[in-house]
C-alpha atoms as a PDB file:
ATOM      1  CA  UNK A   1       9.861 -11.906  -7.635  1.00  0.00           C
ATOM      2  CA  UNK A   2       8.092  -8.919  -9.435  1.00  0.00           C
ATOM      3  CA  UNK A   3       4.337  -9.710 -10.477  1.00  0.00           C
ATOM      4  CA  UNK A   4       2.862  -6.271 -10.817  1.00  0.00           C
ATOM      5  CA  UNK A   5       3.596  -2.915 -11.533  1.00  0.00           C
ATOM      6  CA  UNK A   6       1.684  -0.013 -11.338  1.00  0.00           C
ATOM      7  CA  UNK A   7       3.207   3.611 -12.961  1.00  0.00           C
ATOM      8  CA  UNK A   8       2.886   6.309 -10.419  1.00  0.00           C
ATOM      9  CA  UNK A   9       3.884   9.826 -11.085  1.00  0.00           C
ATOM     10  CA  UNK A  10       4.885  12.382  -7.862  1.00  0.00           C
ATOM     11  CA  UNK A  11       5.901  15.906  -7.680  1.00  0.00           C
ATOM     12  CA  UNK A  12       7.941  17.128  -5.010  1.00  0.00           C
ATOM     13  CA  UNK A  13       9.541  20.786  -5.584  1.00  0.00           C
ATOM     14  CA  UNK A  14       8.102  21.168  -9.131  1.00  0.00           C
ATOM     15  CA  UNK A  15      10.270  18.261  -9.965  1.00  0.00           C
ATOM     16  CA  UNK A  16       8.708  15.655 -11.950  1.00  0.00           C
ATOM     17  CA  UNK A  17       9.744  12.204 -10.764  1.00  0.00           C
ATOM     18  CA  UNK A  18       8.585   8.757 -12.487  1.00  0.00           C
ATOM     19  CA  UNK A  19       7.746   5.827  -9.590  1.00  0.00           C
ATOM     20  CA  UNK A  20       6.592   2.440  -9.373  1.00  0.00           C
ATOM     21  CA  UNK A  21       4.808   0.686  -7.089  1.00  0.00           C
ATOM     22  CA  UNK A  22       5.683  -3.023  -7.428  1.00  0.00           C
ATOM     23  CA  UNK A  23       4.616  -6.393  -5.766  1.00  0.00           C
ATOM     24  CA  UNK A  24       6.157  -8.981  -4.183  1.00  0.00           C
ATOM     25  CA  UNK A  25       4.592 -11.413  -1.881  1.00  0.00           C
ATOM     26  CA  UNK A  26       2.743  -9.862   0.753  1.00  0.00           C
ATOM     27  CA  UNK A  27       3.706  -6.460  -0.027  1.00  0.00           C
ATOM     28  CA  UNK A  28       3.789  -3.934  -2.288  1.00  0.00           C
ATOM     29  CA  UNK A  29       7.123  -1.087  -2.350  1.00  0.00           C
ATOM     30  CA  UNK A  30       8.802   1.614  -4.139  1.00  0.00           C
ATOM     31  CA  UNK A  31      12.404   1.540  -4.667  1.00  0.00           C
ATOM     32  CA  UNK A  32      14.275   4.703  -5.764  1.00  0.00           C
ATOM     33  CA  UNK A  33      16.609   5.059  -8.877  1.00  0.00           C
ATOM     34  CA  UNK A  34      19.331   3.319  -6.947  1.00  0.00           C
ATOM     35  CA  UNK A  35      17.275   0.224  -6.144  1.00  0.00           C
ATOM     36  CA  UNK A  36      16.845   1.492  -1.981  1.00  0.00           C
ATOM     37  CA  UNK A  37      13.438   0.490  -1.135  1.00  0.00           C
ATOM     38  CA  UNK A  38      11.654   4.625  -0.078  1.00  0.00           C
ATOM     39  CA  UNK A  39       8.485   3.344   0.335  1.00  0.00           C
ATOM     40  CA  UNK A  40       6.513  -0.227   1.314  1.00  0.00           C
ATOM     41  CA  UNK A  41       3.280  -1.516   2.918  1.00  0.00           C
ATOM     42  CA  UNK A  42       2.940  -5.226   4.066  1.00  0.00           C
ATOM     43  CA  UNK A  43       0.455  -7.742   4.905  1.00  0.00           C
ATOM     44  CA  UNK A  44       0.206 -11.188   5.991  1.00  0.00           C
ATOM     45  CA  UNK A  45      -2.237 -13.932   6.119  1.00  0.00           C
ATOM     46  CA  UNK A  46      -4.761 -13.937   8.705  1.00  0.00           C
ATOM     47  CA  UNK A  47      -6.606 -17.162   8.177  1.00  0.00           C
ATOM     48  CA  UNK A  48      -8.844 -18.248   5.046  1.00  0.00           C
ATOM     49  CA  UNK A  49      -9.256 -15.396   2.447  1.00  0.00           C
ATOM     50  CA  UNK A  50      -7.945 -12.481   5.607  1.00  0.00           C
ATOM     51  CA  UNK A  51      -5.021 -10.462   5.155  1.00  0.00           C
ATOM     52  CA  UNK A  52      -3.887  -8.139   8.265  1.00  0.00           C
ATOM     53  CA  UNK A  53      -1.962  -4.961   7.010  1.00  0.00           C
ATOM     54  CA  UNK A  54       1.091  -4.559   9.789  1.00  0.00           C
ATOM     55  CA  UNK A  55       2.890  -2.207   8.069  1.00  0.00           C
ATOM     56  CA  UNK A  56       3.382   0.836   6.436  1.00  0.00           C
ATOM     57  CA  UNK A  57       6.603   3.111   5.586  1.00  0.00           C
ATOM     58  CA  UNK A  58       7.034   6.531   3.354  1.00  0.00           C
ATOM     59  CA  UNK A  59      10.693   8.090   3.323  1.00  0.00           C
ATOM     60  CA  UNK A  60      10.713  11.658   4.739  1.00  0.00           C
ATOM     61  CA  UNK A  61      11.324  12.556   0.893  1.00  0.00           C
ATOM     62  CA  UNK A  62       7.856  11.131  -0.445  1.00  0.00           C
ATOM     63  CA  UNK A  63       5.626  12.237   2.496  1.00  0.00           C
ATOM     64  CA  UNK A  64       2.459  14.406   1.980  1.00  0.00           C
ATOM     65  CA  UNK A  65       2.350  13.115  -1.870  1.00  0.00           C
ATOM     66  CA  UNK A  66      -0.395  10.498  -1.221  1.00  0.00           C
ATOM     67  CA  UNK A  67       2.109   7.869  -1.704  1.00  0.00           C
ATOM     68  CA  UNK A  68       1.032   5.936   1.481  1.00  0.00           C
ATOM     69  CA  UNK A  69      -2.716   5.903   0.343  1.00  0.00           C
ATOM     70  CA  UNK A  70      -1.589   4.775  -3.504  1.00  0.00           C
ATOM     71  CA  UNK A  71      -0.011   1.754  -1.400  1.00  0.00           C
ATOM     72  CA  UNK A  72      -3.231   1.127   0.890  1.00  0.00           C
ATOM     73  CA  UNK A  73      -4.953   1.224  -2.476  1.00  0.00           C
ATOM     74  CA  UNK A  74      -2.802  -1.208  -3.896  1.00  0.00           C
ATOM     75  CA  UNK A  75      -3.577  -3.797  -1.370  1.00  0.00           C
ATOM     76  CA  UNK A  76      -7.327  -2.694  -1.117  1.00  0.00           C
ATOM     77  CA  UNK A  77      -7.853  -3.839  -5.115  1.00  0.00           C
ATOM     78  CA  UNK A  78      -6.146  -7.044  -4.248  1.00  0.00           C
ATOM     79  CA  UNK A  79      -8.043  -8.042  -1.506  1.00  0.00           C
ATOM     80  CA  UNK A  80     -11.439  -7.190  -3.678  1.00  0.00           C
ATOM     81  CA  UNK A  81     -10.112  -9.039  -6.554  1.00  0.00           C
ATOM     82  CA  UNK A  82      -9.229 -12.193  -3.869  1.00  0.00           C
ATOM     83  CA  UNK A  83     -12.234 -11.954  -2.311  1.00  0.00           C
ATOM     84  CA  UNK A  84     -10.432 -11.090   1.152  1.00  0.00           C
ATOM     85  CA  UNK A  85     -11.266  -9.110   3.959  1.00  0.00           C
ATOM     86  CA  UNK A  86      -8.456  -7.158   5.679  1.00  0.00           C
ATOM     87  CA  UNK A  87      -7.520  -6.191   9.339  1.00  0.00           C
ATOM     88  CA  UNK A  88      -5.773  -2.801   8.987  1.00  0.00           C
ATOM     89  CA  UNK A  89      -3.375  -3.322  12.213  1.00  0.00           C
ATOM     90  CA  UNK A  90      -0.930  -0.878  11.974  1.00  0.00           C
ATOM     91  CA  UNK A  91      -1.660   2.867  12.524  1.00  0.00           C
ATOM     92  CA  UNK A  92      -1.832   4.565   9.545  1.00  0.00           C
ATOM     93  CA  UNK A  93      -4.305   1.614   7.626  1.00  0.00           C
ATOM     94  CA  UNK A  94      -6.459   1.758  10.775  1.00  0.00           C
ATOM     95  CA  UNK A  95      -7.031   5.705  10.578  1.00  0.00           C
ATOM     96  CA  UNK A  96      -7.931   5.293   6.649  1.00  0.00           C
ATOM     97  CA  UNK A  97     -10.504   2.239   6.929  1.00  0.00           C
ATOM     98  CA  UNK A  98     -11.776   4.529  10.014  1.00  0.00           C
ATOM     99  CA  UNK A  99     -12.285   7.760   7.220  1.00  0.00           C
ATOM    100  CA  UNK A 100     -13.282   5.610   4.059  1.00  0.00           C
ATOM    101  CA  UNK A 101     -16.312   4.287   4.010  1.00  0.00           C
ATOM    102  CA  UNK A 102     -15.698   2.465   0.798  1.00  0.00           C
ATOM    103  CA  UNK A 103     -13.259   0.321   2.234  1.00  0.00           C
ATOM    104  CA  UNK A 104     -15.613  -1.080   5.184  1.00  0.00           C
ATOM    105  CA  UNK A 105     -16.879  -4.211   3.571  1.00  0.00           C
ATOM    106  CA  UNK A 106     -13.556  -5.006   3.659  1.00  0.00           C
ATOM    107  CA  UNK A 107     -13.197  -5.125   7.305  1.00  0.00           C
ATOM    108  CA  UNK A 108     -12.603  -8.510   8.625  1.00  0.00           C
ATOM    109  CA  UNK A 109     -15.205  -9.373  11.326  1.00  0.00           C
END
């Protein structure tokens, strides 16, 4: 079931392409004009108000367009607007909440 959507806008080869980033439990994806999911982080719960990020995916098609970060974002504003901290297991969350310092009150103990 779809409960968010957030309007995204990339540029790959000068062409202008229209995106979404929507929400369905525990994650947050983009699917392409043909309804293929290209893009998708996920989470699950940890324990009381913890979330651990397992998994993130960018098709070869989006890469180097920020989309990955958009979708770390994503889950970073609902985890502040829970109240949760987050465990950022898989690789590439782990090497962002290791750069961004704004994200480390976040960081589950």
């Amino acid at each position: 079931m779809l409960t968010s959507s957030i309007r995204t806008y990339l540029n790959k080869g000068g062409n202008a392409m229209n995106t979404d980033i929507q929400k369905e439990e525990n994650r947050f994806f983009i699917n392409d004009e043909k309804g293929d999911m290209i893009a998708e982080i996920t989470y699950i719960p940890s324990g009381d108000s913890v979330i651990t990020i397992d998994h993130t995916y960018v098709s070869e098609s989006l890469r180097g367009q920020g989309v990955a970060g958009k979708l770390l974002e994503s889950v970073v504003q609902e985890a502040r607007s829970k109240g949760y901290k987050i465990v950022p297991a898989c690789s590439y969350a782990k090497a962002v909440f290791d750069r961004k310092s704004e994200y480390q009150d976040l960081l589950a103990k």
